[in-house]
PDB file of N, CA and C in Angstrom:
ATOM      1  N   UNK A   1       0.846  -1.179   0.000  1.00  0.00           N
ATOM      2  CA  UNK A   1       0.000   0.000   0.000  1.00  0.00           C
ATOM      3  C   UNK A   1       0.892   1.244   0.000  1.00  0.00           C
ATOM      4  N   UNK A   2       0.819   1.983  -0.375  1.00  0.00           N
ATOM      5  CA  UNK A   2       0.850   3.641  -1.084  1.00  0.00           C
ATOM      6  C   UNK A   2       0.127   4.397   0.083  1.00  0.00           C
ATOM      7  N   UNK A   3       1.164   5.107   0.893  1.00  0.00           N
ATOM      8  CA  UNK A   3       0.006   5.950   2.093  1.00  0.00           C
ATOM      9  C   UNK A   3       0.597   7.312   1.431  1.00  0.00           C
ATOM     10  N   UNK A   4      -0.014   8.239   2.265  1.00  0.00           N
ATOM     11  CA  UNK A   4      -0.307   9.822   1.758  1.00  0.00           C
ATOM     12  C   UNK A   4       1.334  10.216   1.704  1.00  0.00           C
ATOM     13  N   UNK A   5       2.035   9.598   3.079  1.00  0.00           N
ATOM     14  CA  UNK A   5       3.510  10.458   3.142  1.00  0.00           C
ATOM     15  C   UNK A   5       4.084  10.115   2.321  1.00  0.00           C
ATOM     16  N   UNK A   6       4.012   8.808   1.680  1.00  0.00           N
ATOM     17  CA  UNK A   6       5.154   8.282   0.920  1.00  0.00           C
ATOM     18  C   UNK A   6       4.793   8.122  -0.901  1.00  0.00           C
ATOM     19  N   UNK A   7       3.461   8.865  -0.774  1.00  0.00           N
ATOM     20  CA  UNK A   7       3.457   9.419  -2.407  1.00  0.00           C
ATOM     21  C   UNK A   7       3.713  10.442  -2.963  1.00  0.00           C
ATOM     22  N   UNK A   8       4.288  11.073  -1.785  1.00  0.00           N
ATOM     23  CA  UNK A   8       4.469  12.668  -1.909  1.00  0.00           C
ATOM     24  C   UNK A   8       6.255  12.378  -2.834  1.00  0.00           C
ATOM     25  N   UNK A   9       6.918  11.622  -2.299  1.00  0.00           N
ATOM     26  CA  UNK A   9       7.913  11.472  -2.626  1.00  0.00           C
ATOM     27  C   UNK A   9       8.148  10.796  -4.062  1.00  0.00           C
ATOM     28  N   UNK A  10       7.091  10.140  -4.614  1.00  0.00           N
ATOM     29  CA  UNK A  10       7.233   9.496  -5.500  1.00  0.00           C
ATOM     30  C   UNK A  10       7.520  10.199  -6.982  1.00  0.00           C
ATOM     31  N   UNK A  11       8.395   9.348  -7.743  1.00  0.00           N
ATOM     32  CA  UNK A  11       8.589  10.222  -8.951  1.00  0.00           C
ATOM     33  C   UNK A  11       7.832   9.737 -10.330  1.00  0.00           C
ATOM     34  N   UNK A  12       8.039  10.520 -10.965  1.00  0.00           N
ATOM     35  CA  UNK A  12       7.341   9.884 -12.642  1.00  0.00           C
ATOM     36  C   UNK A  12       7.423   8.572 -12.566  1.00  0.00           C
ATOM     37  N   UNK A  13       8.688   8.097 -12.898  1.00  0.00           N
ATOM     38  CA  UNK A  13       8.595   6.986 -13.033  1.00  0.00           C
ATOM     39  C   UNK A  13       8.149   5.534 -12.038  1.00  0.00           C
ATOM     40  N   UNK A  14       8.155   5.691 -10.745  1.00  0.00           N
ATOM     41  CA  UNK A  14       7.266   5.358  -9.668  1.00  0.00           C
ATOM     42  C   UNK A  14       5.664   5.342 -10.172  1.00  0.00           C
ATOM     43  N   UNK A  15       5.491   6.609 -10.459  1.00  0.00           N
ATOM     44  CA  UNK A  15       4.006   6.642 -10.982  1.00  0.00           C
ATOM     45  C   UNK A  15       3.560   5.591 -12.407  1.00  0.00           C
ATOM     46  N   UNK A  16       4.700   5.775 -13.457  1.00  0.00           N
ATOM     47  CA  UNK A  16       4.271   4.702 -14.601  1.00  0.00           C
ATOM     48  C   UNK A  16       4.520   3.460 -14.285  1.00  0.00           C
ATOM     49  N   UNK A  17       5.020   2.614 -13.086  1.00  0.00           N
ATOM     50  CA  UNK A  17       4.428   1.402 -13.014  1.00  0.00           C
ATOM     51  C   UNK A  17       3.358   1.086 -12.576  1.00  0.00           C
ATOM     52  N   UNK A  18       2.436   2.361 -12.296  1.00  0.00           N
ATOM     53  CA  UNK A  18       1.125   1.678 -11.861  1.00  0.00           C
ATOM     54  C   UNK A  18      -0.221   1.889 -12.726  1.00  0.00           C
ATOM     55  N   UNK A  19       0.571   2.793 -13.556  1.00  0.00           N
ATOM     56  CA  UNK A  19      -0.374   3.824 -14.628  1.00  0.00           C
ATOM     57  C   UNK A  19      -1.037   2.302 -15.218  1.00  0.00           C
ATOM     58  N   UNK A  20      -2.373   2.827 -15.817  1.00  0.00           N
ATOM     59  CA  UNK A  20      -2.899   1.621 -16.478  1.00  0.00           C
ATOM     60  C   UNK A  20      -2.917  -0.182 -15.692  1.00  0.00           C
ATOM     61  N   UNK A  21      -2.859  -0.019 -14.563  1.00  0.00           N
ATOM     62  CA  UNK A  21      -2.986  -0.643 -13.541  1.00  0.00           C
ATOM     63  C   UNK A  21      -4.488  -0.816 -12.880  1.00  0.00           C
ATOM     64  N   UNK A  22      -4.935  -1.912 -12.834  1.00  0.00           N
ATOM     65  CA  UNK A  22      -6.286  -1.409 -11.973  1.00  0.00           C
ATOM     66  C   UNK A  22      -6.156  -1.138 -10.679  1.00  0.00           C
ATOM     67  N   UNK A  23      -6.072  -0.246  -9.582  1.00  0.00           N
ATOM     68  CA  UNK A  23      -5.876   0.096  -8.160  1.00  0.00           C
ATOM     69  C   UNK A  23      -7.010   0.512  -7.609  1.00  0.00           C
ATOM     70  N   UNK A  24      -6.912   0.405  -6.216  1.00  0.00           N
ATOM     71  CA  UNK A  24      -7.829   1.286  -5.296  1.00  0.00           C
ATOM     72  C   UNK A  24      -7.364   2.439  -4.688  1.00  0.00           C
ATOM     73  N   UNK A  25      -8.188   3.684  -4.980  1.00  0.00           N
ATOM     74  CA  UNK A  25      -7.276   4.800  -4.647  1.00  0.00           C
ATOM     75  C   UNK A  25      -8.127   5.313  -2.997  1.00  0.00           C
ATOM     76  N   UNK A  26      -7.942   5.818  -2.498  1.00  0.00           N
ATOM     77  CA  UNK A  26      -8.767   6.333  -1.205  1.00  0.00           C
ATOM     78  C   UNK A  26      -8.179   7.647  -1.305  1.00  0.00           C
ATOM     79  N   UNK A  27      -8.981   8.618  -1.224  1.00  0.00           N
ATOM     80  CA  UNK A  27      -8.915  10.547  -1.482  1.00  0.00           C
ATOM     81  C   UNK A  27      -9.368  11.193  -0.152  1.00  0.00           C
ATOM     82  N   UNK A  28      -8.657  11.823   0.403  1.00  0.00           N
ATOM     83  CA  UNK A  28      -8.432  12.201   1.680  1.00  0.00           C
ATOM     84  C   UNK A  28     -10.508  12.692   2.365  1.00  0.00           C
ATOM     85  N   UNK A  29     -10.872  13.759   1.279  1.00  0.00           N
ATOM     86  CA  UNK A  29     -11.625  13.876   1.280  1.00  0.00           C
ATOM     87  C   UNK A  29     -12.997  13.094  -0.082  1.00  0.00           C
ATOM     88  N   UNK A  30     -14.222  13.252   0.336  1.00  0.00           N
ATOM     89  CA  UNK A  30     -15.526  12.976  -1.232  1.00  0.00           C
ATOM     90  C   UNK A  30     -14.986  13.662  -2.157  1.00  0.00           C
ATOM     91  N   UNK A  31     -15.640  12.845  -3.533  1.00  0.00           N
ATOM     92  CA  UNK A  31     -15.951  13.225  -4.398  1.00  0.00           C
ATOM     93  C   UNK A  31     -16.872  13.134  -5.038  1.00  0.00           C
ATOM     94  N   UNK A  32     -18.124  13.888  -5.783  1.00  0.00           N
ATOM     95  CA  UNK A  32     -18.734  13.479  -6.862  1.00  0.00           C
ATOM     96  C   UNK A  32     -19.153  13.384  -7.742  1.00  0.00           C
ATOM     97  N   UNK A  33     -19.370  11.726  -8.161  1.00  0.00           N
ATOM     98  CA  UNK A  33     -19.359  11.460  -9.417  1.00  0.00           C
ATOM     99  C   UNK A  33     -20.245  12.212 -10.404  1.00  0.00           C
ATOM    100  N   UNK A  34     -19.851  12.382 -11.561  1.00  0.00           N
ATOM    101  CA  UNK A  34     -21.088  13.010 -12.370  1.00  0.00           C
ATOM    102  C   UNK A  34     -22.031  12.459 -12.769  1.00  0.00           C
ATOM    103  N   UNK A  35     -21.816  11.141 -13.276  1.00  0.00           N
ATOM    104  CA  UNK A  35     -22.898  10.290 -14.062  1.00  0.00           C
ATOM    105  C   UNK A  35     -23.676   9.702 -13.336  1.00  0.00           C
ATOM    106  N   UNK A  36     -23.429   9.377 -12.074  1.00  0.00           N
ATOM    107  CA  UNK A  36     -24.118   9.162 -10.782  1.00  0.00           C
ATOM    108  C   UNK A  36     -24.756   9.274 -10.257  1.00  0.00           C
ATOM    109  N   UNK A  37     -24.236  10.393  -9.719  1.00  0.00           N
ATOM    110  CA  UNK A  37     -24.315  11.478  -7.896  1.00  0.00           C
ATOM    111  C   UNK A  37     -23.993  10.674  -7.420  1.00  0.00           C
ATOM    112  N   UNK A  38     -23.444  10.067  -6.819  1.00  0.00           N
ATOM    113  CA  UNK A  38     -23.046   9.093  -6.200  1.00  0.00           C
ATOM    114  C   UNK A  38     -21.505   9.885  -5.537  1.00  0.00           C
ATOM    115  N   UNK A  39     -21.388  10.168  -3.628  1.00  0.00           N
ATOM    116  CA  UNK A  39     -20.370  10.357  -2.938  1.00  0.00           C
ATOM    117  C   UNK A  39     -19.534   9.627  -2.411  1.00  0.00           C
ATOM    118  N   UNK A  40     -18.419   9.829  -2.754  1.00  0.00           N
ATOM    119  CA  UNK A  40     -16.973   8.694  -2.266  1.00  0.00           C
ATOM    120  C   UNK A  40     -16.102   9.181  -1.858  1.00  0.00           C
ATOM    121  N   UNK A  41     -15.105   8.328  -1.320  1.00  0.00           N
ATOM    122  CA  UNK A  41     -13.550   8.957  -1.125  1.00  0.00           C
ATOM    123  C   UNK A  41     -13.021   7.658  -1.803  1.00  0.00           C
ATOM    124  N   UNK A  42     -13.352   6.434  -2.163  1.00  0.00           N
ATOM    125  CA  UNK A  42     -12.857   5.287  -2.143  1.00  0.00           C
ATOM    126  C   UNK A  42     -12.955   4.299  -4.049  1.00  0.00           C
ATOM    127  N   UNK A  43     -12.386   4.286  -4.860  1.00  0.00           N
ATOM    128  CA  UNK A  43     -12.455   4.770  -5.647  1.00  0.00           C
ATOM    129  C   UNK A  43     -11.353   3.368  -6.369  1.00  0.00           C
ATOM    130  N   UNK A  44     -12.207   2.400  -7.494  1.00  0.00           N
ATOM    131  CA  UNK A  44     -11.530   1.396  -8.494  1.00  0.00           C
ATOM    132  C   UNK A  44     -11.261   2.020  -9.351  1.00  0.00           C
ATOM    133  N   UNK A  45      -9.972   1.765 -10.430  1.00  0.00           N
ATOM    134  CA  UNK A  45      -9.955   2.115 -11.818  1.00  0.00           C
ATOM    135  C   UNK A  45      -8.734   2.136 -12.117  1.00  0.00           C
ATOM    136  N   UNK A  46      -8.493   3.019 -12.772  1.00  0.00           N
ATOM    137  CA  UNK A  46      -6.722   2.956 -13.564  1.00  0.00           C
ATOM    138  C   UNK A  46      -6.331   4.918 -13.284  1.00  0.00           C
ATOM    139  N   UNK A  47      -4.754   5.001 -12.961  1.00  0.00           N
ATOM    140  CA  UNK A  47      -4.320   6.905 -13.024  1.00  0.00           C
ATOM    141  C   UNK A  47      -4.127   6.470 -14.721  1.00  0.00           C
ATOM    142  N   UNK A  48      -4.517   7.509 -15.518  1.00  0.00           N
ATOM    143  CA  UNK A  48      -4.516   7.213 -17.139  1.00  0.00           C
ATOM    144  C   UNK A  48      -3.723   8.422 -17.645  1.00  0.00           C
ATOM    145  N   UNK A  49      -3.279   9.457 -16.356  1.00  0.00           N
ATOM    146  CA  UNK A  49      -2.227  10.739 -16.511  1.00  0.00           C
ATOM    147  C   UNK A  49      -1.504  11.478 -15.460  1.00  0.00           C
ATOM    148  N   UNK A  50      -0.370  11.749 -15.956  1.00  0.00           N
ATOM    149  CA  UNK A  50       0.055  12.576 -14.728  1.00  0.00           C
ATOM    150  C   UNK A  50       0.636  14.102 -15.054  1.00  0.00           C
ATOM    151  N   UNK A  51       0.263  14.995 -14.399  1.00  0.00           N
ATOM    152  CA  UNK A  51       0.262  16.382 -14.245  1.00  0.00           C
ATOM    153  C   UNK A  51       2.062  16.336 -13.776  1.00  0.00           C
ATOM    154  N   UNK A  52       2.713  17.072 -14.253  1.00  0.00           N
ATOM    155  CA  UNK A  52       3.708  17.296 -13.719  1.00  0.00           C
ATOM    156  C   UNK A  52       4.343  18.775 -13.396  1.00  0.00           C
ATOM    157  N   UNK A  53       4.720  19.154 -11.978  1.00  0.00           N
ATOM    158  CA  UNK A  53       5.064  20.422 -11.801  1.00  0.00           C
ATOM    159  C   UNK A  53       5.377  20.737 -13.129  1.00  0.00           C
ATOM    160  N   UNK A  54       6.143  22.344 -12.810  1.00  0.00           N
ATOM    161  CA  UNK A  54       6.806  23.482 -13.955  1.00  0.00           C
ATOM    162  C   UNK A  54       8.151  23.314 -13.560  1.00  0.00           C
ATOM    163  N   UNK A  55       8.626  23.765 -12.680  1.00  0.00           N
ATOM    164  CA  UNK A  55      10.032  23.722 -12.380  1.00  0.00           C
ATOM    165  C   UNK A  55      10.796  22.296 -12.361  1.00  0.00           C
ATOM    166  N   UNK A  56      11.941  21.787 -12.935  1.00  0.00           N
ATOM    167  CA  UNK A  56      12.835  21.173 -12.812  1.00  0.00           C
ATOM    168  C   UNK A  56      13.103  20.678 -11.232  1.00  0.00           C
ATOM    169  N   UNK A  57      13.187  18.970 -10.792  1.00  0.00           N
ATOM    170  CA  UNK A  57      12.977  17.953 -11.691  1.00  0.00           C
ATOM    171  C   UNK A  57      11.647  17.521 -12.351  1.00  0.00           C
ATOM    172  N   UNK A  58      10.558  18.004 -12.347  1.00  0.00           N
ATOM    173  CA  UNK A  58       9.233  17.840 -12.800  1.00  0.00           C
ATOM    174  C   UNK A  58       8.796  16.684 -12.132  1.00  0.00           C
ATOM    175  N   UNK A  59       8.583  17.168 -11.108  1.00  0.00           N
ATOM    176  CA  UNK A  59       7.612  15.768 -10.342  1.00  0.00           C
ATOM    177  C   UNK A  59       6.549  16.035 -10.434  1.00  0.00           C
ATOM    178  N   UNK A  60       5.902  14.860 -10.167  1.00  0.00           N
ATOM    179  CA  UNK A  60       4.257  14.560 -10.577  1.00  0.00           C
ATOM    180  C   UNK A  60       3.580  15.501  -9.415  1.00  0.00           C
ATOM    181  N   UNK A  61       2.717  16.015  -9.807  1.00  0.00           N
ATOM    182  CA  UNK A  61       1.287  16.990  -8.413  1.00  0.00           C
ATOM    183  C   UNK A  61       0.370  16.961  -9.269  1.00  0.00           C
ATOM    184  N   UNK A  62       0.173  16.014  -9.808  1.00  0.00           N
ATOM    185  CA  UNK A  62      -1.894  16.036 -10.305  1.00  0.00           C
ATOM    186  C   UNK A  62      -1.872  14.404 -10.900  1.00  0.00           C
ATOM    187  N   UNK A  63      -2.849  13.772 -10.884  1.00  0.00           N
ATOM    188  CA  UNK A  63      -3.159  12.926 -11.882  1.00  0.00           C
ATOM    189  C   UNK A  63      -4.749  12.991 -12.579  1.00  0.00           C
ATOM    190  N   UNK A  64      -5.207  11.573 -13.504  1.00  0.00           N
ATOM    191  CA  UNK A  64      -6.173  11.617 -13.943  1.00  0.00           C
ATOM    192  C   UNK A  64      -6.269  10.468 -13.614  1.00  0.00           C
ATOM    193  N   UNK A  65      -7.831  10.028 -12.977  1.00  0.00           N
ATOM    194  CA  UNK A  65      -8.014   8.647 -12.498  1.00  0.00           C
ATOM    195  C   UNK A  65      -9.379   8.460 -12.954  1.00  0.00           C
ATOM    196  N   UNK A  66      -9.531   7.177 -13.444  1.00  0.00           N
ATOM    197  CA  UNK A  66     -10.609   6.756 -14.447  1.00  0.00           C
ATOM    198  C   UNK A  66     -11.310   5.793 -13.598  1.00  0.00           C
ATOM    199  N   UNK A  67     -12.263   6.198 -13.681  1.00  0.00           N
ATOM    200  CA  UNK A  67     -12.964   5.227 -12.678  1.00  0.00           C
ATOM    201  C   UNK A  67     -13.513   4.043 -13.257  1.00  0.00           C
ATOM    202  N   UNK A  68     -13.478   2.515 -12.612  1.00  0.00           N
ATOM    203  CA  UNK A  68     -13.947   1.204 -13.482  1.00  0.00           C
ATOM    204  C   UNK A  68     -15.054   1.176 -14.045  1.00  0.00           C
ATOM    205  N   UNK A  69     -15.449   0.711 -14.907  1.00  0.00           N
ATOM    206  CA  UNK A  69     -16.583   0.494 -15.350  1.00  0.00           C
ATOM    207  C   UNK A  69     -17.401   1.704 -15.188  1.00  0.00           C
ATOM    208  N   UNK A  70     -16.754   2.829 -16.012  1.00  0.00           N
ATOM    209  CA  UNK A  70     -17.426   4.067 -16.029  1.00  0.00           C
ATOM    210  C   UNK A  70     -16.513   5.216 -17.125  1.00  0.00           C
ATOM    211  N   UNK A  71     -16.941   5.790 -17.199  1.00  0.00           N
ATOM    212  CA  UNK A  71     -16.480   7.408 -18.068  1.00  0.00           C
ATOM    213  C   UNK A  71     -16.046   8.172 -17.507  1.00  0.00           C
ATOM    214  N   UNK A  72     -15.877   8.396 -16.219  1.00  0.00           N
ATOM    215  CA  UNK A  72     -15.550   8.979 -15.156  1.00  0.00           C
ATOM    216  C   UNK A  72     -14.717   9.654 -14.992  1.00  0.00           C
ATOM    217  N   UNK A  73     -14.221  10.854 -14.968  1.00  0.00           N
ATOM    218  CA  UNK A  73     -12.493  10.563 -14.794  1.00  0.00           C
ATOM    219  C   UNK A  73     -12.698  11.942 -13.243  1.00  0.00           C
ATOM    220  N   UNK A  74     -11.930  11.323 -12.430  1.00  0.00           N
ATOM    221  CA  UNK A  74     -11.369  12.616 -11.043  1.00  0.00           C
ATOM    222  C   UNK A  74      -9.791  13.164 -11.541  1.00  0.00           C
ATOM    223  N   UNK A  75      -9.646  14.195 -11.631  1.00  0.00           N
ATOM    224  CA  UNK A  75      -8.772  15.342 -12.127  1.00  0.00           C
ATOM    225  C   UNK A  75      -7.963  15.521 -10.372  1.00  0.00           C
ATOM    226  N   UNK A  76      -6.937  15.523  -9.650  1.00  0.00           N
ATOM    227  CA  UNK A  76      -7.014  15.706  -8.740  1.00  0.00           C
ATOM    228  C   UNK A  76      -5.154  15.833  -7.993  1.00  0.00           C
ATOM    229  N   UNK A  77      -4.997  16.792  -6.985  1.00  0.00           N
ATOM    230  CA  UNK A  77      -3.836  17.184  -7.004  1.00  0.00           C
ATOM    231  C   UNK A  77      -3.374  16.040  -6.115  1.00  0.00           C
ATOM    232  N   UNK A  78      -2.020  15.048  -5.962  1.00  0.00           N
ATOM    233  CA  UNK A  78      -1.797  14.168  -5.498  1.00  0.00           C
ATOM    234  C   UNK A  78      -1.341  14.211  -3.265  1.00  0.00           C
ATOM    235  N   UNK A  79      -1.740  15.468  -3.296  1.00  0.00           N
ATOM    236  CA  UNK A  79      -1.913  15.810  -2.016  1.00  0.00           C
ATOM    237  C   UNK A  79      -2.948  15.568  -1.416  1.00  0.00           C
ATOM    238  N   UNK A  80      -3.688  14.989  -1.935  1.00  0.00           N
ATOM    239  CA  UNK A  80      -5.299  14.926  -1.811  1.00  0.00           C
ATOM    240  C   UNK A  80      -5.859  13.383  -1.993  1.00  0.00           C
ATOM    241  N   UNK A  81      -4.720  12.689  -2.193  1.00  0.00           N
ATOM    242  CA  UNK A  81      -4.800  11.076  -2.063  1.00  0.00           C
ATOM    243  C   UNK A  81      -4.110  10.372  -0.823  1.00  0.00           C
ATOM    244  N   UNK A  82      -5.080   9.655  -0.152  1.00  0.00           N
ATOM    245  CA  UNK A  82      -4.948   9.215   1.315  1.00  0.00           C
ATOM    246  C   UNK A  82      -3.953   7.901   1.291  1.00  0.00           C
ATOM    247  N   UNK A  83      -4.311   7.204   0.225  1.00  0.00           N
ATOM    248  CA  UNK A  83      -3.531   6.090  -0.076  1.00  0.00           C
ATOM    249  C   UNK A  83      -3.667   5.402  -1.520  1.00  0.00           C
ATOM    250  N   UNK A  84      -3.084   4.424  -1.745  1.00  0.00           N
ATOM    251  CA  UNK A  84      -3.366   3.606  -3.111  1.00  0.00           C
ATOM    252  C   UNK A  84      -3.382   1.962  -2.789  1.00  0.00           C
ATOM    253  N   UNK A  85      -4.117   1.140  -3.263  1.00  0.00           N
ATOM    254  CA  UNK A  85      -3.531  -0.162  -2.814  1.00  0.00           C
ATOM    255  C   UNK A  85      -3.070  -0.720  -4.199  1.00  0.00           C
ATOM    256  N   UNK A  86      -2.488  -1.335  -4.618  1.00  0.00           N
ATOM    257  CA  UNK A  86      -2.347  -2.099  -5.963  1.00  0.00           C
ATOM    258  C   UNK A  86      -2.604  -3.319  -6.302  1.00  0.00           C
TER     259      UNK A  86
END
C-alpha cells in the first residue's frame, strides 16, 4: 500500500508502473461522481495521466483517475490522495 507520506515522494517513473494498472485509490476527502451522484472517497480504476510540476525535476502533483466500469475521470492534485492499494 501507497500511504499519503510516501506518495508525496514518488517520482514519474514510480508513478508509470502503476499507470494503467487497476488500483484502489482512497482521497483524503468525497468526491462526486457526475454520471451518478453518487459520494466517495474510495475509488476502483486505472491513473490514465500525470500532471507534472513546472520547475525542474518535474515531479508529478496532479493525476487523472478513471474510474472502473465508467467514463468517469477525477482530475485531482496528489496531495489529496490518502492512499493507493495495488
Amino acid at each position: 500500500m501507497i500511504n499519503s507520506q510516501t506518495i508525496e515522494s514518488y517520482k514519474t517513473s514510480d508513478f508509470e508502473k502503476i499507470m494503467n494498472s487497476t488500483i484502489k485509490i482512497t482521497f483524503k476527502k468525497p468526491f462526486k461522481i457526475k454520471s451518478t451522484e453518487e459520494i466517495g472517497n474510495v475509488f476502483i480504476g486505472q491513473i490514465v495521466s500525470l500532471g507534472l510540476s513546472a520547475n525542474s525535476p518535474h515531479l508529478p502533483v496532479s493525476i487523472d483517475f478513471l474510474i472502473e466500469n465508467s467514463d468517469d475521470k477525477i482530475s485531482t492534485n496528489i496531495f489529496q490522495i490518502d492512499s493507493i492499494e495495488i
